[in-house]
N, C-alpha and C. Protein backbone atom coordinates (compact mmCIF):
# COMPACT_ATOMS: atom_id res chain seq x y z
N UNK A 1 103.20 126.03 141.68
CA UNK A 1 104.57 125.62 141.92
C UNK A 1 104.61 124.65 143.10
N UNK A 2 105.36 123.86 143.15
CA UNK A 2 105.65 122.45 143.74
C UNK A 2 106.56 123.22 145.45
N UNK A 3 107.01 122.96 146.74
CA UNK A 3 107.83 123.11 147.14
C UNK A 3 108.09 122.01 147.72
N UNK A 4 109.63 122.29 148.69
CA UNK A 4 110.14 120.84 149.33
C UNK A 4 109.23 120.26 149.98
N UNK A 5 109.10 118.65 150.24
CA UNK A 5 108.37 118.19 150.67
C UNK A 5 107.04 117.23 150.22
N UNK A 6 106.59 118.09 148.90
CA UNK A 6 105.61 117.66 148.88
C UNK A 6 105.89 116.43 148.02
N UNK A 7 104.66 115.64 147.83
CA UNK A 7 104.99 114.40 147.71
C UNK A 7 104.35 114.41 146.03
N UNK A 8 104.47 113.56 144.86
CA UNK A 8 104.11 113.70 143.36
C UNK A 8 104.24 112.45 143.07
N UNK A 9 103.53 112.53 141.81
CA UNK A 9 103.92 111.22 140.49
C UNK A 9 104.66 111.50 140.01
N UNK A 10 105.34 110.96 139.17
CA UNK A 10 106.30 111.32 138.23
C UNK A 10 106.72 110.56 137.31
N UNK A 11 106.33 110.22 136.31
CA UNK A 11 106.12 109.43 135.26
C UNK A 11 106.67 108.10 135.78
N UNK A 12 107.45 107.31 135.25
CA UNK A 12 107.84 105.81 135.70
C UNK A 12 108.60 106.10 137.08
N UNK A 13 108.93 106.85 137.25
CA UNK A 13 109.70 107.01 138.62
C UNK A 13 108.99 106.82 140.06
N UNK A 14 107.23 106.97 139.74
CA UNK A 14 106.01 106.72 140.37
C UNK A 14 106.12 108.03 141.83
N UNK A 15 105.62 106.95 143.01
CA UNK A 15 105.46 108.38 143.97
C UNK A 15 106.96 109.03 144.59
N UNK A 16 106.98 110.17 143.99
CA UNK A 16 108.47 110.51 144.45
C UNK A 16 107.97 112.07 145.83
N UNK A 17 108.80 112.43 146.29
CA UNK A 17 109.22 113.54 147.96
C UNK A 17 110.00 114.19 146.59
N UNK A 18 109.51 115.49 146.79
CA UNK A 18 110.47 116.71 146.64
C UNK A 18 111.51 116.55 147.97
N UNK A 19 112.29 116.35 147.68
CA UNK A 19 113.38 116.42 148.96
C UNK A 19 114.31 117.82 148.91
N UNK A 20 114.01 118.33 147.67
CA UNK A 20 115.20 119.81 147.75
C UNK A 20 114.58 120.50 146.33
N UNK A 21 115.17 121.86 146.47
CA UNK A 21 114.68 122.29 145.13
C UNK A 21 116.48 123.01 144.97
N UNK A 22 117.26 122.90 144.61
CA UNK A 22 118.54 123.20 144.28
C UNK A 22 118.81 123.96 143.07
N UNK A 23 119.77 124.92 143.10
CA UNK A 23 120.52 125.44 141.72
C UNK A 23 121.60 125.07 141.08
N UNK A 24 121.42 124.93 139.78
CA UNK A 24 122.80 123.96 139.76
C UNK A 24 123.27 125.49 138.08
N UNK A 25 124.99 125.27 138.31
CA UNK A 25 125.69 125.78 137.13
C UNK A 25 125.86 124.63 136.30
N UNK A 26 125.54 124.50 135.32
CA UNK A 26 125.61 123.68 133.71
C UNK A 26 126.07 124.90 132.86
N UNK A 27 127.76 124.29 132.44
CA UNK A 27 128.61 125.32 131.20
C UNK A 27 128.41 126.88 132.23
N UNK A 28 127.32 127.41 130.95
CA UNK A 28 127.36 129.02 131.25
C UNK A 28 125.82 129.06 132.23
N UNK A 29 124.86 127.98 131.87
CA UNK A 29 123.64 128.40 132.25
C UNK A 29 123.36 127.91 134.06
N UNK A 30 122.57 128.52 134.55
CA UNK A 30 122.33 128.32 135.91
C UNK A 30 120.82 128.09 136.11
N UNK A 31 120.11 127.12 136.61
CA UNK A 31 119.09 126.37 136.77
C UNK A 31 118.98 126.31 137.67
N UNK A 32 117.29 126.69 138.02
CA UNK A 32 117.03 125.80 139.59
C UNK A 32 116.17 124.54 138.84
N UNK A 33 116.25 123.30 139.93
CA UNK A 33 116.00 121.70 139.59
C UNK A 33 115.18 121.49 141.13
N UNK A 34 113.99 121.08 141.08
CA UNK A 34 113.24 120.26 141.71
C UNK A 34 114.04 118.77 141.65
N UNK A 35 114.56 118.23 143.02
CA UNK A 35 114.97 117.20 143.44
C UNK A 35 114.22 116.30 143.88
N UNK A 36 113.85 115.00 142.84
CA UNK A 36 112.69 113.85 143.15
C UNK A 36 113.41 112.58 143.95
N UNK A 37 113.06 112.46 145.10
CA UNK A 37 113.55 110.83 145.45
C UNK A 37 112.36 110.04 145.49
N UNK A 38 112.30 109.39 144.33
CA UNK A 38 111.51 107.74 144.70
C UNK A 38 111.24 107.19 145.95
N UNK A 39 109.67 107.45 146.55
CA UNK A 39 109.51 106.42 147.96
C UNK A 39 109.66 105.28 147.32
N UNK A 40 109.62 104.58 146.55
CA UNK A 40 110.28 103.04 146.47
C UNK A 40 111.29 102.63 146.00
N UNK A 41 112.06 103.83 145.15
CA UNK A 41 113.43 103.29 144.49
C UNK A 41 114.26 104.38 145.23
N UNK A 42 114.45 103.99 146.82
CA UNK A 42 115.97 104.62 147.27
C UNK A 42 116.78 105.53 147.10
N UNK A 43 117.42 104.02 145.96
CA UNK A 43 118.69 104.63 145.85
C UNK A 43 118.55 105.41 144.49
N UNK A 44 117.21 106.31 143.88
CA UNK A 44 116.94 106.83 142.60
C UNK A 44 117.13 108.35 143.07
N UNK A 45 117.48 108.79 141.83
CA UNK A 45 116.91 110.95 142.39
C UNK A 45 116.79 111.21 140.42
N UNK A 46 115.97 112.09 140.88
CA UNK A 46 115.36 112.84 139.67
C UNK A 46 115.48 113.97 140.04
N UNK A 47 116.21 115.06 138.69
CA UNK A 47 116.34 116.29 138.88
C UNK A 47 115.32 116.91 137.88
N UNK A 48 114.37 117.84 137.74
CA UNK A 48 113.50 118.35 137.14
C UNK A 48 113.90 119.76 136.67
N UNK A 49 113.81 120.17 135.61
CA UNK A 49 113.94 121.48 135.91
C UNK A 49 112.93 122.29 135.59
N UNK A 50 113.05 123.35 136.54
CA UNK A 50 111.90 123.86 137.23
C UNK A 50 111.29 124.79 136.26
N UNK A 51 111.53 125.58 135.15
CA UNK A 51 111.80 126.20 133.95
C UNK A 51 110.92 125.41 133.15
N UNK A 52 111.10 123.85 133.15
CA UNK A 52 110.71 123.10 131.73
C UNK A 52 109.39 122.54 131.91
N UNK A 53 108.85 123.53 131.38
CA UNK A 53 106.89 123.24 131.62
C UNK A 53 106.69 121.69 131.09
N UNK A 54 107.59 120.99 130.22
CA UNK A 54 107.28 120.10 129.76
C UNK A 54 107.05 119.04 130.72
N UNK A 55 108.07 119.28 131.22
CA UNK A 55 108.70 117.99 132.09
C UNK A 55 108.32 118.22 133.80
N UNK A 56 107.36 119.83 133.91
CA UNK A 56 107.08 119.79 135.73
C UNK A 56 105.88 119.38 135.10
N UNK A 57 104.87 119.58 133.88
CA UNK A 57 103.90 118.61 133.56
C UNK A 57 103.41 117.41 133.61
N UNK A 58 104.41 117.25 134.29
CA UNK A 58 104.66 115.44 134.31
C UNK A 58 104.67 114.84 135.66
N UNK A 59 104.70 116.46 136.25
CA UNK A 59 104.59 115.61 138.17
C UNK A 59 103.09 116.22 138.08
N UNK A 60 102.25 114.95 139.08
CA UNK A 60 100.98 115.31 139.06
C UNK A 60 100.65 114.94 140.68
N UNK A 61 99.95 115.90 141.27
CA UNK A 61 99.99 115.84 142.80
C UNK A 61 99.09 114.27 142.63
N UNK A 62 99.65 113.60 144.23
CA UNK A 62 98.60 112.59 144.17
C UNK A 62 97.22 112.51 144.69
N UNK A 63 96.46 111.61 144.78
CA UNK A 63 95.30 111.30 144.31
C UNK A 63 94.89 111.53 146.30
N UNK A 64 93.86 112.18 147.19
CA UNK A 64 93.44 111.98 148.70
C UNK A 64 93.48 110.23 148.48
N UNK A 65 92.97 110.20 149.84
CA UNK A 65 92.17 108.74 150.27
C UNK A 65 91.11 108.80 149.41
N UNK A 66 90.23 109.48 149.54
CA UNK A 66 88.88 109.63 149.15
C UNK A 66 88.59 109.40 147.46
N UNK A 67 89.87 109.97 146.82
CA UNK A 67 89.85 110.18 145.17
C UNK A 67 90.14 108.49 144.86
N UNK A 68 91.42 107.83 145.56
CA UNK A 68 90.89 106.97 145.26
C UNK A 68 90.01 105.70 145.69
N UNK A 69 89.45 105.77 146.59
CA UNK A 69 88.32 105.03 147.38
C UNK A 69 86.90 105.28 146.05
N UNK A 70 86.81 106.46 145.47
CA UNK A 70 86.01 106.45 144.66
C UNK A 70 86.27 105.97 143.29
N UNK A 71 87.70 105.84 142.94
CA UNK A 71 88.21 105.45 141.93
C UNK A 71 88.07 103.95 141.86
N UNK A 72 88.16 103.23 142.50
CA UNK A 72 87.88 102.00 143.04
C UNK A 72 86.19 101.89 142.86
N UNK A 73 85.45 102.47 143.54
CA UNK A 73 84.45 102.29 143.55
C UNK A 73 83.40 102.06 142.52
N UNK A 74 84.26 103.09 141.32
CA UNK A 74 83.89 103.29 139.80
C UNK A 74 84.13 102.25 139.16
N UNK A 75 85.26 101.64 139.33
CA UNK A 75 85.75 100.26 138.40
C UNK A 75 84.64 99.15 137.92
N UNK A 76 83.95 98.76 138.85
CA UNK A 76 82.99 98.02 138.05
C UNK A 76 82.12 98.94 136.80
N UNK A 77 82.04 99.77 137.13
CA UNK A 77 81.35 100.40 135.71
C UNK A 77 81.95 100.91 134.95
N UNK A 78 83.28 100.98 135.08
CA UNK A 78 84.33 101.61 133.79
C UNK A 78 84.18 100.50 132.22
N UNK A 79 84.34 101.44 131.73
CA UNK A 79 84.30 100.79 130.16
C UNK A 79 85.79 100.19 130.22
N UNK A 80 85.59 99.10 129.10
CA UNK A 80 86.75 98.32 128.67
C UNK A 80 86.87 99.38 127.99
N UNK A 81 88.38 99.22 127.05
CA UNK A 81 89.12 100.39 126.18
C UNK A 81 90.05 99.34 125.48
N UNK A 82 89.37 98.29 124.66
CA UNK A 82 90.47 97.74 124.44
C UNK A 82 90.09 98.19 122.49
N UNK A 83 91.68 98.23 121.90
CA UNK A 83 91.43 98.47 120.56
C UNK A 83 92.25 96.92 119.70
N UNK A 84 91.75 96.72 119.08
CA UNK A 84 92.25 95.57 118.66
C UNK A 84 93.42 95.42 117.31
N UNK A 85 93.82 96.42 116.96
CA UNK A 85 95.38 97.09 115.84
C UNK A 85 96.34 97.17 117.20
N UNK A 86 97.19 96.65 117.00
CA UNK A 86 98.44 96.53 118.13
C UNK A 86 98.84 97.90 118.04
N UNK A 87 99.51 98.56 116.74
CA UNK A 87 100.00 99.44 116.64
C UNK A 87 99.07 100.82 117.43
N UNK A 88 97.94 100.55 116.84
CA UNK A 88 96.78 101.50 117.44
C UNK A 88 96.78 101.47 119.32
N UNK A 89 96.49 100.71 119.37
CA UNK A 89 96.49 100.34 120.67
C UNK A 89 97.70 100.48 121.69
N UNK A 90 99.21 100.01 121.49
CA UNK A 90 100.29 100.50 121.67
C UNK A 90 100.19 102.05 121.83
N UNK A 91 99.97 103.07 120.89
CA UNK A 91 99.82 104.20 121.21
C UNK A 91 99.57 104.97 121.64
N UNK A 92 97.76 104.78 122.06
CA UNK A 92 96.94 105.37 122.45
C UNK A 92 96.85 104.86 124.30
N UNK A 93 97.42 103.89 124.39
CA UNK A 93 97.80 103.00 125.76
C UNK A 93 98.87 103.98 126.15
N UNK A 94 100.03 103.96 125.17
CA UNK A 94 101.12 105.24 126.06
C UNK A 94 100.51 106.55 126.63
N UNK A 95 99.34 107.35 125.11
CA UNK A 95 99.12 108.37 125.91
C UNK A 95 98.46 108.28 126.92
N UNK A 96 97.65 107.46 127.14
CA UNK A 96 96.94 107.32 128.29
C UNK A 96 97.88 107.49 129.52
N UNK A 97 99.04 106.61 129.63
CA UNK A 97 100.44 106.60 130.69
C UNK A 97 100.89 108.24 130.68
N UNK A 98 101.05 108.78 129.71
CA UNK A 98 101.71 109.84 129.42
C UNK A 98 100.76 111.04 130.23
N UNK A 99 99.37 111.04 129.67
CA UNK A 99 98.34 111.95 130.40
C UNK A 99 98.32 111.99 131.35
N UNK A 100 98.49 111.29 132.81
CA UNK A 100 98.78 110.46 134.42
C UNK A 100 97.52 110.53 134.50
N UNK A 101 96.25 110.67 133.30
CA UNK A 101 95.04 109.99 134.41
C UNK A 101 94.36 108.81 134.86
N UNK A 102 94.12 108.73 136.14
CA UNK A 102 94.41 107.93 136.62
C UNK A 102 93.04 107.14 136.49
N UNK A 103 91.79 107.39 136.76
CA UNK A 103 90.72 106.92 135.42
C UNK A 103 90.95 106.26 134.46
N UNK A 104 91.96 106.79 133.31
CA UNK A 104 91.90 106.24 132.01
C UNK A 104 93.01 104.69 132.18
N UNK A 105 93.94 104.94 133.27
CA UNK A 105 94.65 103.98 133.65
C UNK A 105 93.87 103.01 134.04
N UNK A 106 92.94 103.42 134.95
CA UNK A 106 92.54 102.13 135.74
C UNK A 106 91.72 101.62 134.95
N UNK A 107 91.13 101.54 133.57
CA UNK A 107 90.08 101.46 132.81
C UNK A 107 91.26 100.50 131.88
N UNK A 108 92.36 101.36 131.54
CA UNK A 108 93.14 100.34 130.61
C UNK A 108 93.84 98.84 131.75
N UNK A 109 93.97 99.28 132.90
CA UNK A 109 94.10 98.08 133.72
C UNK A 109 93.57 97.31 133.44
N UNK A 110 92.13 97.66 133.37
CA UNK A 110 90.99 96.65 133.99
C UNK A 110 90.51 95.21 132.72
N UNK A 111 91.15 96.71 131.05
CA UNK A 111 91.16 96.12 129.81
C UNK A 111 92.11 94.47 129.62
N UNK A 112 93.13 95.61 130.44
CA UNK A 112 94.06 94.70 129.49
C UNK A 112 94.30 92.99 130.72
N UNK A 113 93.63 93.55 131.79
CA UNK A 113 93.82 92.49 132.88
C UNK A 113 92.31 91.59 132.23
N UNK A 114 91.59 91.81 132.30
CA UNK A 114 90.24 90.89 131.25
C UNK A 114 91.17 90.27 130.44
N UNK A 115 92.07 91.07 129.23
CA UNK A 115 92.10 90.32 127.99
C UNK A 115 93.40 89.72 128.34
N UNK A 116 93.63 89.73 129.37
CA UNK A 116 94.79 88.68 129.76
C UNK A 116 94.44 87.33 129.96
N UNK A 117 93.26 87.30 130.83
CA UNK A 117 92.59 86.20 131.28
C UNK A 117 91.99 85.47 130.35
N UNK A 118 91.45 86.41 129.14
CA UNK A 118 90.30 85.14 128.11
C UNK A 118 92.02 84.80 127.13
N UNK A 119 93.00 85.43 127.43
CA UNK A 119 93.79 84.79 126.43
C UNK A 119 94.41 83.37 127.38
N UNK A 120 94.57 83.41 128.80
CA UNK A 120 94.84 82.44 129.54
C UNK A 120 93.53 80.89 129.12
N UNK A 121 92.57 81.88 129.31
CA UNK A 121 91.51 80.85 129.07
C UNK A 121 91.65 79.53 127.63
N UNK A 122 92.21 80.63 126.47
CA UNK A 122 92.54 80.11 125.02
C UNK A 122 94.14 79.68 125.12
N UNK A 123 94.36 79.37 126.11
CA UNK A 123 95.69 78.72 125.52
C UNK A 123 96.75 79.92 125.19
N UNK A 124 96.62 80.88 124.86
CA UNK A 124 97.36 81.83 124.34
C UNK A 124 97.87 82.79 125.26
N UNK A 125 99.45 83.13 125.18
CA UNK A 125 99.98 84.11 125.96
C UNK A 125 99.52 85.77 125.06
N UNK A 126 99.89 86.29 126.24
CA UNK A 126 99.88 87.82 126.35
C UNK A 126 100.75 88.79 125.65
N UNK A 127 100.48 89.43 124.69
CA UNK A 127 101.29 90.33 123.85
C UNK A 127 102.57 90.72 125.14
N UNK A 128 103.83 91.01 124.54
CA UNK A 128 104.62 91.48 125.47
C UNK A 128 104.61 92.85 125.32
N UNK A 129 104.03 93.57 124.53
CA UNK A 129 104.26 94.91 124.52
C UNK A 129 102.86 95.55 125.70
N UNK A 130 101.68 94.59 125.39
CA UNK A 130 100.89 94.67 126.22
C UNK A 130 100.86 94.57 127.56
N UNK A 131 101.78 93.30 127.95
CA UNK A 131 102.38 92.85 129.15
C UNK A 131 103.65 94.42 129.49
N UNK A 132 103.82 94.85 129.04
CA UNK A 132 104.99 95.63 129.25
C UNK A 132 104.55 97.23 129.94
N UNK A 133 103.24 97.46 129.10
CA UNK A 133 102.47 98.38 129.62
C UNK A 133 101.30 98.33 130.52
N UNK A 134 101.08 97.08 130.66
CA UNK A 134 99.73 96.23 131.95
C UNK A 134 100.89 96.84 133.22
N UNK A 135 102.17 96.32 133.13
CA UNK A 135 103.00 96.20 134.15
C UNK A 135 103.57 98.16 134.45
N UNK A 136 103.61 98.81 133.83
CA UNK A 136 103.79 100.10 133.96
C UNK A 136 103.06 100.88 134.53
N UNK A 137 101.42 100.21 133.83
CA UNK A 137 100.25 101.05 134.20
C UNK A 137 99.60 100.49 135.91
N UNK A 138 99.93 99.80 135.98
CA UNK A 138 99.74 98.92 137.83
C UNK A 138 100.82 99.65 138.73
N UNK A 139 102.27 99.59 138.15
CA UNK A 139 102.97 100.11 139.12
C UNK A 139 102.92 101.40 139.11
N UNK A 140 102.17 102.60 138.52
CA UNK A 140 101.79 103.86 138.21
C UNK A 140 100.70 103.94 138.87
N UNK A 141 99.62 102.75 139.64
CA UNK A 141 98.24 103.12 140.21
C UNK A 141 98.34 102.28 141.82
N UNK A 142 99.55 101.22 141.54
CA UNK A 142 99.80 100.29 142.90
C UNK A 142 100.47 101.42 144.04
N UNK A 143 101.79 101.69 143.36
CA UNK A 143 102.12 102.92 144.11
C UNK A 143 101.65 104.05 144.91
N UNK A 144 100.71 104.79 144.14
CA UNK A 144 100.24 105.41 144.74
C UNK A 144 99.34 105.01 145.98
N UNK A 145 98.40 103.80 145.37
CA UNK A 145 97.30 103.89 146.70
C UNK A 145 97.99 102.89 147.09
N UNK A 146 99.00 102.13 147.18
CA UNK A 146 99.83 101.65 148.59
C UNK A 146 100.01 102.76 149.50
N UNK A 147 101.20 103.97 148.77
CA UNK A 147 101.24 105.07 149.40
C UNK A 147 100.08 105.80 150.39
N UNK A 148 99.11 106.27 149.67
CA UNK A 148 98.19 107.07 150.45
C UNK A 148 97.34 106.24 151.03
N UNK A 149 97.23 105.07 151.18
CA UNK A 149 96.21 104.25 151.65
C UNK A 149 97.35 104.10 152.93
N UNK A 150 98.44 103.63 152.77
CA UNK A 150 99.37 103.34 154.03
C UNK A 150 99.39 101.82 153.74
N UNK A 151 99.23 101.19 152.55
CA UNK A 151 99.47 99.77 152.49
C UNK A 151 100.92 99.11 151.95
N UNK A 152 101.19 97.97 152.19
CA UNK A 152 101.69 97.55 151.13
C UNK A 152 101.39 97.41 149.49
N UNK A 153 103.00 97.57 148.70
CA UNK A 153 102.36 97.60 147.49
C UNK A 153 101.73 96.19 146.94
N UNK A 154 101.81 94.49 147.59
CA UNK A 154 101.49 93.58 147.45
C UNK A 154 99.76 93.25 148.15
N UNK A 155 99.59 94.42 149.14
CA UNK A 155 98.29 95.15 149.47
C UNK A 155 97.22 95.50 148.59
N UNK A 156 97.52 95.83 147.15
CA UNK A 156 96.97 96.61 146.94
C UNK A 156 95.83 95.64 146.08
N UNK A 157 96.00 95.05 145.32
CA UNK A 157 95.23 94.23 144.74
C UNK A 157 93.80 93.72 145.48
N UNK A 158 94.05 92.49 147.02
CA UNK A 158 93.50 92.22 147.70
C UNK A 158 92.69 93.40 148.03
N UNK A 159 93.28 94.56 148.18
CA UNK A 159 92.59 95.80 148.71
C UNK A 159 91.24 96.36 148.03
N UNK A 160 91.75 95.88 146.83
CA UNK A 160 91.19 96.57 145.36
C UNK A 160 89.88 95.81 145.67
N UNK A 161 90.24 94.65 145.35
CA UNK A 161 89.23 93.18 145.37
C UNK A 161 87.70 93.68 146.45
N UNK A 162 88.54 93.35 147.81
CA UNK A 162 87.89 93.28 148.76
C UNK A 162 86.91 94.73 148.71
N UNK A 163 87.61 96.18 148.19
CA UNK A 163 86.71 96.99 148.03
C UNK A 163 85.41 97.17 146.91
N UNK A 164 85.97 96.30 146.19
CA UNK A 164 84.82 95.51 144.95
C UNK A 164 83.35 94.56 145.58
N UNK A 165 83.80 94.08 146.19
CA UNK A 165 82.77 92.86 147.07
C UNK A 165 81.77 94.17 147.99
N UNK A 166 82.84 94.71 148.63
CA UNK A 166 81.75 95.06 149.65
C UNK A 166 80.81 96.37 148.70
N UNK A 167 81.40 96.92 148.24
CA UNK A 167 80.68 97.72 146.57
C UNK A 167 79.44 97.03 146.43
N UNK A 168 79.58 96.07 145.72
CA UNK A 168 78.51 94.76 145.70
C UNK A 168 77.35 94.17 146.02
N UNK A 169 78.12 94.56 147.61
CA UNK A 169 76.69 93.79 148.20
C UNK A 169 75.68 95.00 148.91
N UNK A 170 76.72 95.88 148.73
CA UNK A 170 75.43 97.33 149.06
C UNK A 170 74.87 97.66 147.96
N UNK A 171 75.23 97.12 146.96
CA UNK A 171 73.98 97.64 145.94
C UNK A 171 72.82 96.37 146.10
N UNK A 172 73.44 94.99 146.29
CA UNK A 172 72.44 93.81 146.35
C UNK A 172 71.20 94.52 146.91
């Protein structure tokens, strides 16, 4: 069980503060609700309820420094994951979002940021459904290690990069 304070993912809503855990009357029924505020969306709140295994399934504690310093570290050897049936691919891309791991994310990042580039290379734009979930699955992995790293979220890339290079040259 979650209490006030602690800090989570939470599906598109990204890194949210338990800020309260409250009871609320709805009609006849009475609920307690885990209260999510968005560290980046303010003026957002998410009420959870605390009862619905479905949906506290969906907050996933975040990642130390260390989890992702190694997560990073892995990226050059992560497999591409790209499937080439839109429909197929569309799907299996959500569950990946849906699962919050953050592995399989950074692997479909890494996919769909490659096949962005050889389509730049050909003249050709970027599926928008692809573009739609490139952009979901970044702000689902930017967030966080802005957060726990203490960076900016415009940080994080450069961050990424620069921890790639020096990766690199200690294996040279």
């Amino acid at each position: 069980m979650f209490k006030v304070n602690d800090t989570v993912l939470y599906g598109n809503d990204g890194v949210c503060r338990i800020s309260e855990i409250m009871t609320r009357k709805f009609t006849d029924k009475t609920m307690d609700y885990y209260v999510l505020k968005p560290i980046y969306n303010k003026s957002a709140t998410t009420y959870v309820p605390v009862n619905n295994k479905e949906l506290v399934a969906k907050m996933r504690r975040i990642l130390s420094a260390e989890e992702i310093m190694e997560l990073i570290h892995s990226m050059n050897d992560a497999d591409t994951i790209w499937i080439a049936n839109d429909n197929v691919r569309k799907e299996k891309y959500r569950e990946i979002i849906n699962s919050g791991d953050r592995k399989q994310i950074m692997m479909m990042v890494k996919t769909l940021f490659l096949h962005q580039q050889k389509l730049k290379e050909q003249g050709k734009k970027f599926h928008a459904t692809d573009d739609r979930i490139f952009k979901e699955a970044e702000k689902i992995l930017y967030e966080e290690f802005a957060y726990v790293l203490n960076i900016k979220q415009e940080e994080v890339i450069p961050f990424i990069n620069q921890q790639i290079e020096v990766k690199a040259k200690e294996k040279a």
